[in-house]
PDB file of N, CA and C in Angstrom:
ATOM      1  N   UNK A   1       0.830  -1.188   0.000  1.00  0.00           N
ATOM      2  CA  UNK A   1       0.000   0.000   0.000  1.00  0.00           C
ATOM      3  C   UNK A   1       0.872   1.248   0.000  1.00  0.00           C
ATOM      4  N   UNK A   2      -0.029   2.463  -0.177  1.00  0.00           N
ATOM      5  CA  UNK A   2       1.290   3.525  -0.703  1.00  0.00           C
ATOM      6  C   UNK A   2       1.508   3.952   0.401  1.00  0.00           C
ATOM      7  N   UNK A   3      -0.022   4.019   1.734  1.00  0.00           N
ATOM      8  CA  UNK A   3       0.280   4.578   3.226  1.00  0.00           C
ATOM      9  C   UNK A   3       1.473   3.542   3.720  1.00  0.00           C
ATOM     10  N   UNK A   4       2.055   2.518   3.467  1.00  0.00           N
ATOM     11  CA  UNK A   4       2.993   1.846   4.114  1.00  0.00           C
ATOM     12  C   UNK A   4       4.038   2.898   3.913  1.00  0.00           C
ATOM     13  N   UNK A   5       4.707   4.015   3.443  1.00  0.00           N
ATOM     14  CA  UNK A   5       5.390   4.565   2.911  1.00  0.00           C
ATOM     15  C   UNK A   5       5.338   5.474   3.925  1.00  0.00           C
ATOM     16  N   UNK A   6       4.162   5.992   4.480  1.00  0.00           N
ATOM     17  CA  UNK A   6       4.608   6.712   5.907  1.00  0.00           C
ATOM     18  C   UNK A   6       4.635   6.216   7.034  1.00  0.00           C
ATOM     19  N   UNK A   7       5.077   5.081   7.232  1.00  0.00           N
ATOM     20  CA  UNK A   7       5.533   4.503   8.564  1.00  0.00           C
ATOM     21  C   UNK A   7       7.180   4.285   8.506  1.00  0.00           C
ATOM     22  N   UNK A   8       7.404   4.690   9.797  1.00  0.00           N
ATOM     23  CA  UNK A   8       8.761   4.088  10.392  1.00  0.00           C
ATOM     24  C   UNK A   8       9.005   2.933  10.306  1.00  0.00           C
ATOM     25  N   UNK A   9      10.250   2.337  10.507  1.00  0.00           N
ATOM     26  CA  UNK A   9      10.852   0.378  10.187  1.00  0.00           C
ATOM     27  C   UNK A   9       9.996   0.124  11.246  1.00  0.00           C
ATOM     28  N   UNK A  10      10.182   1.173  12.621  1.00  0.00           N
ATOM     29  CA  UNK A  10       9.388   0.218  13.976  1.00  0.00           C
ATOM     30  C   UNK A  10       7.571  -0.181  13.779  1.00  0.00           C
ATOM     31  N   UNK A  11       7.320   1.158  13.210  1.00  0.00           N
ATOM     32  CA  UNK A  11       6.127   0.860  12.759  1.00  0.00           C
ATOM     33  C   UNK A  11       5.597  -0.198  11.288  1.00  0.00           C
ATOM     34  N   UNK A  12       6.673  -0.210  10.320  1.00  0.00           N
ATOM     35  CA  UNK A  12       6.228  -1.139   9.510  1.00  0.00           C
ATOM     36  C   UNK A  12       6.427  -2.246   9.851  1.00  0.00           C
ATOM     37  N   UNK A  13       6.788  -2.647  11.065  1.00  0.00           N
ATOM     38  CA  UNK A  13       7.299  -4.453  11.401  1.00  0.00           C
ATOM     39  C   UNK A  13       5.939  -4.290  12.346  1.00  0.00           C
ATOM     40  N   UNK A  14       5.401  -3.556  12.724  1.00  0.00           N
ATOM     41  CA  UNK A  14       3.877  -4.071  14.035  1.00  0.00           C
ATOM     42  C   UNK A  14       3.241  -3.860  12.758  1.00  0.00           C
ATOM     43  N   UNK A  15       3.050  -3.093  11.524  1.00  0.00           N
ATOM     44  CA  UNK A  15       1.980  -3.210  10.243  1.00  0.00           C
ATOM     45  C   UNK A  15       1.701  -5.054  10.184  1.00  0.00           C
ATOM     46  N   UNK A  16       2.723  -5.705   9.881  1.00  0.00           N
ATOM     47  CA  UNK A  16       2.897  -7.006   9.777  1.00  0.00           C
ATOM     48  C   UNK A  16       1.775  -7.708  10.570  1.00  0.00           C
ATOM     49  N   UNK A  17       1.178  -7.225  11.378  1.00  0.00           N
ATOM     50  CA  UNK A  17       0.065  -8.196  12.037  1.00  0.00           C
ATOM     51  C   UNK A  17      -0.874  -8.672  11.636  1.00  0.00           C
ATOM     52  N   UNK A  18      -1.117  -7.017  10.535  1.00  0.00           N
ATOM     53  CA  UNK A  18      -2.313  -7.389   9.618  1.00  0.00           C
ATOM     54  C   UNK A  18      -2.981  -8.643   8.672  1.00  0.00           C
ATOM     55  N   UNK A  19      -1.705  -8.573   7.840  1.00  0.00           N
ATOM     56  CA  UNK A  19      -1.717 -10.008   7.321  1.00  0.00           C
ATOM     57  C   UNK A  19      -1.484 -11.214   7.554  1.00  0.00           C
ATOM     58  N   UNK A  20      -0.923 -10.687   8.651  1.00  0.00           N
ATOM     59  CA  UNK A  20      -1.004 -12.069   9.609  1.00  0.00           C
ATOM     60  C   UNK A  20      -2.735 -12.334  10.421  1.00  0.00           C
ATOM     61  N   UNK A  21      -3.369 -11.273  10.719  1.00  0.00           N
ATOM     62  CA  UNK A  21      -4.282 -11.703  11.285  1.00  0.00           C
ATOM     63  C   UNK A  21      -5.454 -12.153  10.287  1.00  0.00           C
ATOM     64  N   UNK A  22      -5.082 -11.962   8.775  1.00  0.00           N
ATOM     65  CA  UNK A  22      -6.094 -12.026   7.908  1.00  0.00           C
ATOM     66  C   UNK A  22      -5.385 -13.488   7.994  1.00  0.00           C
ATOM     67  N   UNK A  23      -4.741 -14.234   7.907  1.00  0.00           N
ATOM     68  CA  UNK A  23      -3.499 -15.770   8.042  1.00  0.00           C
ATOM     69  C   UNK A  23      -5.061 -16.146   8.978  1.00  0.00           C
ATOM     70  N   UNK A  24      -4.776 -15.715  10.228  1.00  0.00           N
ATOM     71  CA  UNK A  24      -5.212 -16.494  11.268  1.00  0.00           C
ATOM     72  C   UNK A  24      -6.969 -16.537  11.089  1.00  0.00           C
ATOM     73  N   UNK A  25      -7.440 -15.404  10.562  1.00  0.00           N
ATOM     74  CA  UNK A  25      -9.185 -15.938  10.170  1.00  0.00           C
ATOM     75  C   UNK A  25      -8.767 -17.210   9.147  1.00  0.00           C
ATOM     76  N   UNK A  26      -8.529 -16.735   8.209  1.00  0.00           N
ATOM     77  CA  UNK A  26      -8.425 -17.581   7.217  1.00  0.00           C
ATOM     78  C   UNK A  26      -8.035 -19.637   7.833  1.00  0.00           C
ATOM     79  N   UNK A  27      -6.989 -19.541   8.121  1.00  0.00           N
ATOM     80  CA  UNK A  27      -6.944 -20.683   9.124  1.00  0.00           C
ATOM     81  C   UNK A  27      -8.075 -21.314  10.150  1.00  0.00           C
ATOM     82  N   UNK A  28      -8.613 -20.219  10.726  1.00  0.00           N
ATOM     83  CA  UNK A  28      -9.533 -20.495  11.485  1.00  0.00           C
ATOM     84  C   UNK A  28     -11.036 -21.474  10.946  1.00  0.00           C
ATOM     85  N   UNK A  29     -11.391 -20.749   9.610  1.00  0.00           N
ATOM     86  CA  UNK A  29     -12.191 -21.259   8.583  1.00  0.00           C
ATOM     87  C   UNK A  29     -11.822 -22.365   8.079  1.00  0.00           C
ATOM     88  N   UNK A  30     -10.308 -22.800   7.171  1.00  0.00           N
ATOM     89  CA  UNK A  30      -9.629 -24.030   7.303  1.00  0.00           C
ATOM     90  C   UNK A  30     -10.226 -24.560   8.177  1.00  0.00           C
ATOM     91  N   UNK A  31     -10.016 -24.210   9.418  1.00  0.00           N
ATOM     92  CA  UNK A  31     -10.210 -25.655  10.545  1.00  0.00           C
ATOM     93  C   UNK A  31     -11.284 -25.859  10.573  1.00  0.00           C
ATOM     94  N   UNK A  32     -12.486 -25.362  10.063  1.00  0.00           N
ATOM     95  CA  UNK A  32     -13.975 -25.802   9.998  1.00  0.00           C
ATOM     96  C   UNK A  32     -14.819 -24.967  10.247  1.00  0.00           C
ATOM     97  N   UNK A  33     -14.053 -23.543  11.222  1.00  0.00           N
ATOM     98  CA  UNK A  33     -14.739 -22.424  11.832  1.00  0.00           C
ATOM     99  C   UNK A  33     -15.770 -21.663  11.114  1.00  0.00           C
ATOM    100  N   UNK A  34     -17.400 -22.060  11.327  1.00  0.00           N
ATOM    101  CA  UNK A  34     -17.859 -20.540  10.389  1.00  0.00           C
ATOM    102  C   UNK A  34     -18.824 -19.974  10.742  1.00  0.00           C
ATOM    103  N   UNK A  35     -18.876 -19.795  12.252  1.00  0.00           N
ATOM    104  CA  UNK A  35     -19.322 -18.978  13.272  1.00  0.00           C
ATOM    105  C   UNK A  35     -18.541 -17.351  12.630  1.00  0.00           C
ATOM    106  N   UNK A  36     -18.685 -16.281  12.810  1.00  0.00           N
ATOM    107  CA  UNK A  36     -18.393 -15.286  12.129  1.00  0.00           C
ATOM    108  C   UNK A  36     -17.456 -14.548  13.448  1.00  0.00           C
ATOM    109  N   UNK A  37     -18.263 -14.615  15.312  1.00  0.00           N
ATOM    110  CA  UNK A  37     -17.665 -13.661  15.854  1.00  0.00           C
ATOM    111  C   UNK A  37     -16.181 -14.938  16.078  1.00  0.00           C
ATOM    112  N   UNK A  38     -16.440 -16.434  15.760  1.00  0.00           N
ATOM    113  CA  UNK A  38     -14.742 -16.688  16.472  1.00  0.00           C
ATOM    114  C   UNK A  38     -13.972 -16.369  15.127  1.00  0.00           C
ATOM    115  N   UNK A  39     -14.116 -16.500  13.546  1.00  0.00           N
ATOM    116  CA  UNK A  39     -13.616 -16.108  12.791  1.00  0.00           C
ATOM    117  C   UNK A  39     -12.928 -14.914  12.834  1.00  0.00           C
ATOM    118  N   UNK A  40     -13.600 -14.076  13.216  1.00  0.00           N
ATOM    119  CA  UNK A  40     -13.435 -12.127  13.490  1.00  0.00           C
ATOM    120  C   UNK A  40     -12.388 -12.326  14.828  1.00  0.00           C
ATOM    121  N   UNK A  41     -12.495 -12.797  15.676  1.00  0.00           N
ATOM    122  CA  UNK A  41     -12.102 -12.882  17.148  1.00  0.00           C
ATOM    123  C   UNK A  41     -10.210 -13.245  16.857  1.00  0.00           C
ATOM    124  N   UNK A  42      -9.952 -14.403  15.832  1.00  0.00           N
ATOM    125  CA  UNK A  42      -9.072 -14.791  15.168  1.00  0.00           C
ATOM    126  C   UNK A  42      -8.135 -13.951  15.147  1.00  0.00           C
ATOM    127  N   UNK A  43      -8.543 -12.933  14.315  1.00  0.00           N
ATOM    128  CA  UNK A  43      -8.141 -11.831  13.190  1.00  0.00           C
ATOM    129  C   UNK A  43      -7.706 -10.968  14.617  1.00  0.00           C
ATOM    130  N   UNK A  44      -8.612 -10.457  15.532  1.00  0.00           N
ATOM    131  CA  UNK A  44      -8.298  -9.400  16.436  1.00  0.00           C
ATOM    132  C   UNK A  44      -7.359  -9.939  17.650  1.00  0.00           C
ATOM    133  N   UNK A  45      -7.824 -11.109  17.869  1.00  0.00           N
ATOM    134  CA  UNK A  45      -6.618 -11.555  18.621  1.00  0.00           C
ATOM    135  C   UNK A  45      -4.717 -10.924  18.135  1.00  0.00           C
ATOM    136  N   UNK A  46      -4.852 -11.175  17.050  1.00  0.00           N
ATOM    137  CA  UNK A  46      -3.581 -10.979  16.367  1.00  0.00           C
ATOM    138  C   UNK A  46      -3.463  -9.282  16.831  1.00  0.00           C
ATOM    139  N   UNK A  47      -4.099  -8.735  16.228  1.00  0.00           N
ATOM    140  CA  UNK A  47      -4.036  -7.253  16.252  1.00  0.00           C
ATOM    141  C   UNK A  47      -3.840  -7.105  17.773  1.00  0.00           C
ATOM    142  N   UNK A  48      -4.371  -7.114  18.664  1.00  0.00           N
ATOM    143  CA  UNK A  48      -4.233  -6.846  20.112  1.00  0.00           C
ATOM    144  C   UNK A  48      -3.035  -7.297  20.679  1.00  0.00           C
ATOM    145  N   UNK A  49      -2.427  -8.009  20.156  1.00  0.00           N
ATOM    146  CA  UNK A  49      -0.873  -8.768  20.264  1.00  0.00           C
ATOM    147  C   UNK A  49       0.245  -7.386  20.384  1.00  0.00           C
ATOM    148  N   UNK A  50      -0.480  -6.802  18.974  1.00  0.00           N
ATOM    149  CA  UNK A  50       0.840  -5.872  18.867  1.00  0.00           C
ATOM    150  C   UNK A  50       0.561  -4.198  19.387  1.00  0.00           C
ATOM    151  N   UNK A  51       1.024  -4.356  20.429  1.00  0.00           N
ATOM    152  CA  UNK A  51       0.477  -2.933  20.938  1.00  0.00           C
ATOM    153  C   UNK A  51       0.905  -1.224  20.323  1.00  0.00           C
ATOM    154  N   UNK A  52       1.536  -1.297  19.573  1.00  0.00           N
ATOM    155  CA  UNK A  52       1.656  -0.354  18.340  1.00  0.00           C
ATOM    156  C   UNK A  52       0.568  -0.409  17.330  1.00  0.00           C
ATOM    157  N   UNK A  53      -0.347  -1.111  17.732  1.00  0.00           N
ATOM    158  CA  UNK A  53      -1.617  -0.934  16.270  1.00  0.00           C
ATOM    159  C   UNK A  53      -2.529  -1.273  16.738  1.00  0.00           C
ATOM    160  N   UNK A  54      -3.978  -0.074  16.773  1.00  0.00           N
ATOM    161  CA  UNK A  54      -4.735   0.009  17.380  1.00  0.00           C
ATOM    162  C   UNK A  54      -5.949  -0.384  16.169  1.00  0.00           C
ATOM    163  N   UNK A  55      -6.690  -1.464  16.732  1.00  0.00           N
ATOM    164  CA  UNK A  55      -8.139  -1.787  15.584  1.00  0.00           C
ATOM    165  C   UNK A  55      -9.054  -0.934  15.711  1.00  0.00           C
ATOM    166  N   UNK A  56      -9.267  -0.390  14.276  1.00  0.00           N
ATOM    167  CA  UNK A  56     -10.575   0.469  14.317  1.00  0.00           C
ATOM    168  C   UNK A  56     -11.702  -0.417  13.685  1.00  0.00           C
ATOM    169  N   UNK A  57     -11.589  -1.436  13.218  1.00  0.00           N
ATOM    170  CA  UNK A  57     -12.683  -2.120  12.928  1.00  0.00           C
ATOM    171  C   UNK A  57     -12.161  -3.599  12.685  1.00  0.00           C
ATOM    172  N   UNK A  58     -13.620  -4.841  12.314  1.00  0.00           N
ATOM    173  CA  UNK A  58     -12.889  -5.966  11.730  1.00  0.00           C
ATOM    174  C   UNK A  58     -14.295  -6.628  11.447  1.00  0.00           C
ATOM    175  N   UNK A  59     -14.538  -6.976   9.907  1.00  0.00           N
ATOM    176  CA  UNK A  59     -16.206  -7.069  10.076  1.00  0.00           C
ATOM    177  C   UNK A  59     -15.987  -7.774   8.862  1.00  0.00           C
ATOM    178  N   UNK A  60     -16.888  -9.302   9.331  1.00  0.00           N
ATOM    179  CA  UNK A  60     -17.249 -10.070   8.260  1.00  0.00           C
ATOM    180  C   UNK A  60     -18.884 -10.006   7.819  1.00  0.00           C
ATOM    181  N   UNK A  61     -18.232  -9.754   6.164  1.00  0.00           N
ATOM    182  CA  UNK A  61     -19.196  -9.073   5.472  1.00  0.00           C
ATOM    183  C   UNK A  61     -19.689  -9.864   3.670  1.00  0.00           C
ATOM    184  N   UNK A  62     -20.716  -9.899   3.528  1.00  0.00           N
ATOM    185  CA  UNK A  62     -20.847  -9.961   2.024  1.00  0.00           C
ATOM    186  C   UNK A  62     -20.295  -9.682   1.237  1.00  0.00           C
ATOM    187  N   UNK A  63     -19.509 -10.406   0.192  1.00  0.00           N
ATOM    188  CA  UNK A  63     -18.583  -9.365  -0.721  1.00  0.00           C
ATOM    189  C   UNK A  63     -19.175  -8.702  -1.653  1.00  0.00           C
ATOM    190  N   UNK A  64     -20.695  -9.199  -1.532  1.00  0.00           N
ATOM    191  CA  UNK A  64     -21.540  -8.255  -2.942  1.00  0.00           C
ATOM    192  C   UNK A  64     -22.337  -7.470  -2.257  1.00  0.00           C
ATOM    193  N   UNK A  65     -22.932  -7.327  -1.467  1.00  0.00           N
ATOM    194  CA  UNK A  65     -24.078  -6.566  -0.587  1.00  0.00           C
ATOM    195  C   UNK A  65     -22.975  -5.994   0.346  1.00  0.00           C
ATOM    196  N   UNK A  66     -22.343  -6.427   0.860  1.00  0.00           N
ATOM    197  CA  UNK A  66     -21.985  -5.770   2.324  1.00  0.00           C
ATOM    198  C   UNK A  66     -22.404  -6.094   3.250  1.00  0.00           C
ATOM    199  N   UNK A  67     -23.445  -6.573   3.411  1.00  0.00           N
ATOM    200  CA  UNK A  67     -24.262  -7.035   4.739  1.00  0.00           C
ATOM    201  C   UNK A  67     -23.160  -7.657   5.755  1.00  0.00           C
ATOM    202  N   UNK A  68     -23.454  -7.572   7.176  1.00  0.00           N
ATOM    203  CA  UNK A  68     -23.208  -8.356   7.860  1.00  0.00           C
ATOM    204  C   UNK A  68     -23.238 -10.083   7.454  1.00  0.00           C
ATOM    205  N   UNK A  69     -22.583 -10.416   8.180  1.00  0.00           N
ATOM    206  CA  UNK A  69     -22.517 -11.826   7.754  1.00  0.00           C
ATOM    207  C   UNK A  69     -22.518 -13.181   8.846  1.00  0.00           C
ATOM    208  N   UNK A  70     -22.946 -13.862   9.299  1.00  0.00           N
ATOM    209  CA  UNK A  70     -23.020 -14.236  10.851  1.00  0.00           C
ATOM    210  C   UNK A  70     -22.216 -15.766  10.677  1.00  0.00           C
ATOM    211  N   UNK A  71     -22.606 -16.174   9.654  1.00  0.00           N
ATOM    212  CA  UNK A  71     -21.698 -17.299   9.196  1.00  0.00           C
ATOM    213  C   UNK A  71     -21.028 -17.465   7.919  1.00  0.00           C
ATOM    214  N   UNK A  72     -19.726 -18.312   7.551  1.00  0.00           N
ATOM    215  CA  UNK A  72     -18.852 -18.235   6.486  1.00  0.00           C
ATOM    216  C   UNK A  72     -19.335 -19.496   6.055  1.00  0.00           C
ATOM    217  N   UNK A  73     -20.984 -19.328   4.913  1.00  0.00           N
ATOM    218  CA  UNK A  73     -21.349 -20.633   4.247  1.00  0.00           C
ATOM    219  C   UNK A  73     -20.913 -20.204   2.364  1.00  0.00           C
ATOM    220  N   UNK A  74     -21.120 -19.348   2.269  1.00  0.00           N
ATOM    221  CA  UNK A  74     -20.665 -18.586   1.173  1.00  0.00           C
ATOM    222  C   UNK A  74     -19.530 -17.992   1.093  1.00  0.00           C
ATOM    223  N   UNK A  75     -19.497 -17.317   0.304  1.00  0.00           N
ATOM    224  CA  UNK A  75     -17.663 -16.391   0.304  1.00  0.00           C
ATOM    225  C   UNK A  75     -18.096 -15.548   1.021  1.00  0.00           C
ATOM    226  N   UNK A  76     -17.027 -14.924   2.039  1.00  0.00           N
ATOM    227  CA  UNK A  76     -17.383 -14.105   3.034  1.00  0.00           C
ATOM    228  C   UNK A  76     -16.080 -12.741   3.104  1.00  0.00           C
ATOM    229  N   UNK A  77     -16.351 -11.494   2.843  1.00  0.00           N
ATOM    230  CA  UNK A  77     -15.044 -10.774   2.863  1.00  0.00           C
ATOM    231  C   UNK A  77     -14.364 -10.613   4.449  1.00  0.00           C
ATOM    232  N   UNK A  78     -13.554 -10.365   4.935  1.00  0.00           N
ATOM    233  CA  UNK A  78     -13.555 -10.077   6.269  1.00  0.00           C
ATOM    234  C   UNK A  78     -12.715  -8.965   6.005  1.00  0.00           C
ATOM    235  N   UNK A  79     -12.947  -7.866   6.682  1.00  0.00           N
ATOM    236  CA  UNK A  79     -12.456  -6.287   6.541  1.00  0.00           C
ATOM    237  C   UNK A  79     -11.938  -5.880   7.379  1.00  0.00           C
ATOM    238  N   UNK A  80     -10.493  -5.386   7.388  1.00  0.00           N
ATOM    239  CA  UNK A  80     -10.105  -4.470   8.746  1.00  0.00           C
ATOM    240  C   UNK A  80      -9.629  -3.273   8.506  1.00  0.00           C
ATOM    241  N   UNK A  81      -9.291  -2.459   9.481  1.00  0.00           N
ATOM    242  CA  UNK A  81      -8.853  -1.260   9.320  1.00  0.00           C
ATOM    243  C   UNK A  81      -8.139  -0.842  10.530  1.00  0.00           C
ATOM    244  N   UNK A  82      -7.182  -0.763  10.960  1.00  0.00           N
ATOM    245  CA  UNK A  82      -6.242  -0.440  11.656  1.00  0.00           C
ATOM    246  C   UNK A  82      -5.384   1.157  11.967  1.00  0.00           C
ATOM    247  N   UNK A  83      -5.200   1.330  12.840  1.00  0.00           N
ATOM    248  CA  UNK A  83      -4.192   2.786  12.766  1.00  0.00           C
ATOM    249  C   UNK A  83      -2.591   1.752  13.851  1.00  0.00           C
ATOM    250  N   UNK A  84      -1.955   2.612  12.817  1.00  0.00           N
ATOM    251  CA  UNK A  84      -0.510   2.817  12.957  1.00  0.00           C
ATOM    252  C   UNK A  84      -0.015   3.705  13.535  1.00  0.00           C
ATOM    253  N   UNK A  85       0.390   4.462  14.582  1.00  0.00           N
ATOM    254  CA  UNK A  85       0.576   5.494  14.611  1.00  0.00           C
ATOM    255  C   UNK A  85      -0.245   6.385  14.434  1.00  0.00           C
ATOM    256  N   UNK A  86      -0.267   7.291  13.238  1.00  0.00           N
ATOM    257  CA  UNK A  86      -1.341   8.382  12.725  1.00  0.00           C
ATOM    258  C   UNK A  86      -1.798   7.850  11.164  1.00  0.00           C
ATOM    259  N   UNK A  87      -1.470   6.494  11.027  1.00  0.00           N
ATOM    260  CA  UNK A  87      -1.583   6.161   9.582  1.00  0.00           C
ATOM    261  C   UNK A  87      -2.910   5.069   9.700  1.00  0.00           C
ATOM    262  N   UNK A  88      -3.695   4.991   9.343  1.00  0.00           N
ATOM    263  CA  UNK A  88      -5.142   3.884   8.786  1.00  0.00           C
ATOM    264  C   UNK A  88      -4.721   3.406   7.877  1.00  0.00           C
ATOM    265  N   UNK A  89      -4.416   1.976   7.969  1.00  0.00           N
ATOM    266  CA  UNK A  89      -4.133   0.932   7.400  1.00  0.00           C
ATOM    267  C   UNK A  89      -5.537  -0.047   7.073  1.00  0.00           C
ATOM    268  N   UNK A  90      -5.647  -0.289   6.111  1.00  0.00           N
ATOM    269  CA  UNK A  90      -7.147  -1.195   5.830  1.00  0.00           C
ATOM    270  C   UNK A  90      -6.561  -2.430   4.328  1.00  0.00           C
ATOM    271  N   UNK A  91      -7.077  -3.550   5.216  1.00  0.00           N
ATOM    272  CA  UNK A  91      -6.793  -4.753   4.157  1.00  0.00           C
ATOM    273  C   UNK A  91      -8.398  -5.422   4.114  1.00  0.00           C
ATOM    274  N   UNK A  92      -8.370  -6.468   3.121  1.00  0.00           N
ATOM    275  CA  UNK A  92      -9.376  -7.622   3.362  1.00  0.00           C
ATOM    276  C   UNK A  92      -8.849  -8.607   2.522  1.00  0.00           C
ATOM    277  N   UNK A  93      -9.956 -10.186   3.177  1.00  0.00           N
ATOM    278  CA  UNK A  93      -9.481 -11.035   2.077  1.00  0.00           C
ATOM    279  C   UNK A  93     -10.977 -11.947   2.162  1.00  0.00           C
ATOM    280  N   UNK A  94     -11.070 -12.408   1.051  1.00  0.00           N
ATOM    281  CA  UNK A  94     -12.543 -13.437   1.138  1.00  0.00           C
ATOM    282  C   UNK A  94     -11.974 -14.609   1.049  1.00  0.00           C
ATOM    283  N   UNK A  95     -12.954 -15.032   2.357  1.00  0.00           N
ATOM    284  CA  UNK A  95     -12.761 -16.244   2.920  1.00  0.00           C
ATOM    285  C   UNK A  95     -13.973 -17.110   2.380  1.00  0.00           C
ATOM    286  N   UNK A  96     -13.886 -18.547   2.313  1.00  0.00           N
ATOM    287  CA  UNK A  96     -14.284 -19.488   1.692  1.00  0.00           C
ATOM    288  C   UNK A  96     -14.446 -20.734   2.491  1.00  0.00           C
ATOM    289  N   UNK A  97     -15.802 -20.906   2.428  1.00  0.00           N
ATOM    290  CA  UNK A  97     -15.982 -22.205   3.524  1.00  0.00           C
ATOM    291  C   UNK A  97     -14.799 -23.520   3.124  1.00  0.00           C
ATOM    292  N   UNK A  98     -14.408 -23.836   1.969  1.00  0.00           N
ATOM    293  CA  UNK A  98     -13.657 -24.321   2.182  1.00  0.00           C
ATOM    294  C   UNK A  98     -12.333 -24.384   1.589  1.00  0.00           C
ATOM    295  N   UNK A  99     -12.096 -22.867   2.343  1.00  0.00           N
ATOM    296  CA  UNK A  99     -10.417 -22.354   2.416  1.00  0.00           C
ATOM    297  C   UNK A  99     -10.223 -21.126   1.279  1.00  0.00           C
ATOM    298  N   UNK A 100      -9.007 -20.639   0.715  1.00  0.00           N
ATOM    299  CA  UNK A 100      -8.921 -19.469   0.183  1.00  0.00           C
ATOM    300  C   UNK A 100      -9.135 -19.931  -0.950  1.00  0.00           C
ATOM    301  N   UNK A 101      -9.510 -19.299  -1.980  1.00  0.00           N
ATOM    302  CA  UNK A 101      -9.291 -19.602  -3.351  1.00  0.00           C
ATOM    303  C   UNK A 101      -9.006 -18.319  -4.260  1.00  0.00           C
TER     304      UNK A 101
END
């Protein structure tokens, strides 16, 4: 992303959680998970790890509507958005009942 460009080394190595916590939903679903808050719970666990990056959101969602989403029976996006410092960092990835594709 181009905001990676205003973070510090200290701050771009706690950025790293992100995709790691999108790793750990994703895994979570792998393992059979498709309850939505332990899927989501996954993802924030990670983030709360690194106390340089504060979650401003994390929401599994429809990738065509948007809607909320309560279970991962369909493709499901899961969305976050993070601050760095003074920087908002936002990824997603759609997750798949059975696994990434």
């Amino acid at each position: 992303s181009s905001r990676n460009r205003l973070l510090d080394a200290t701050d771009r190595t706690a950025a790293v959680c992100v995709p790691r916590a999108l790793d750990a939903a994703e895994a979570a679903v792998r393992r059979g998970e498709r309850r939505a808050a332990p899927v989501v719970a996954a993802a924030t666990q990670v983030i709360a790890a690194e106390p340089r990056v504060r979650l401003e959101y994390a929401e599994l969602r429809n990738p065509d509507s948007l809607e909320l989403v309560e279970e991962v029976e369909a493709p499901a996006l899961l969305a976050l958005a993070v601050w760095v410092g003074s920087v908002r960092l936002i990824d997603n990835r759609v997750l798949h009942a059975g696994g990434l594709q």
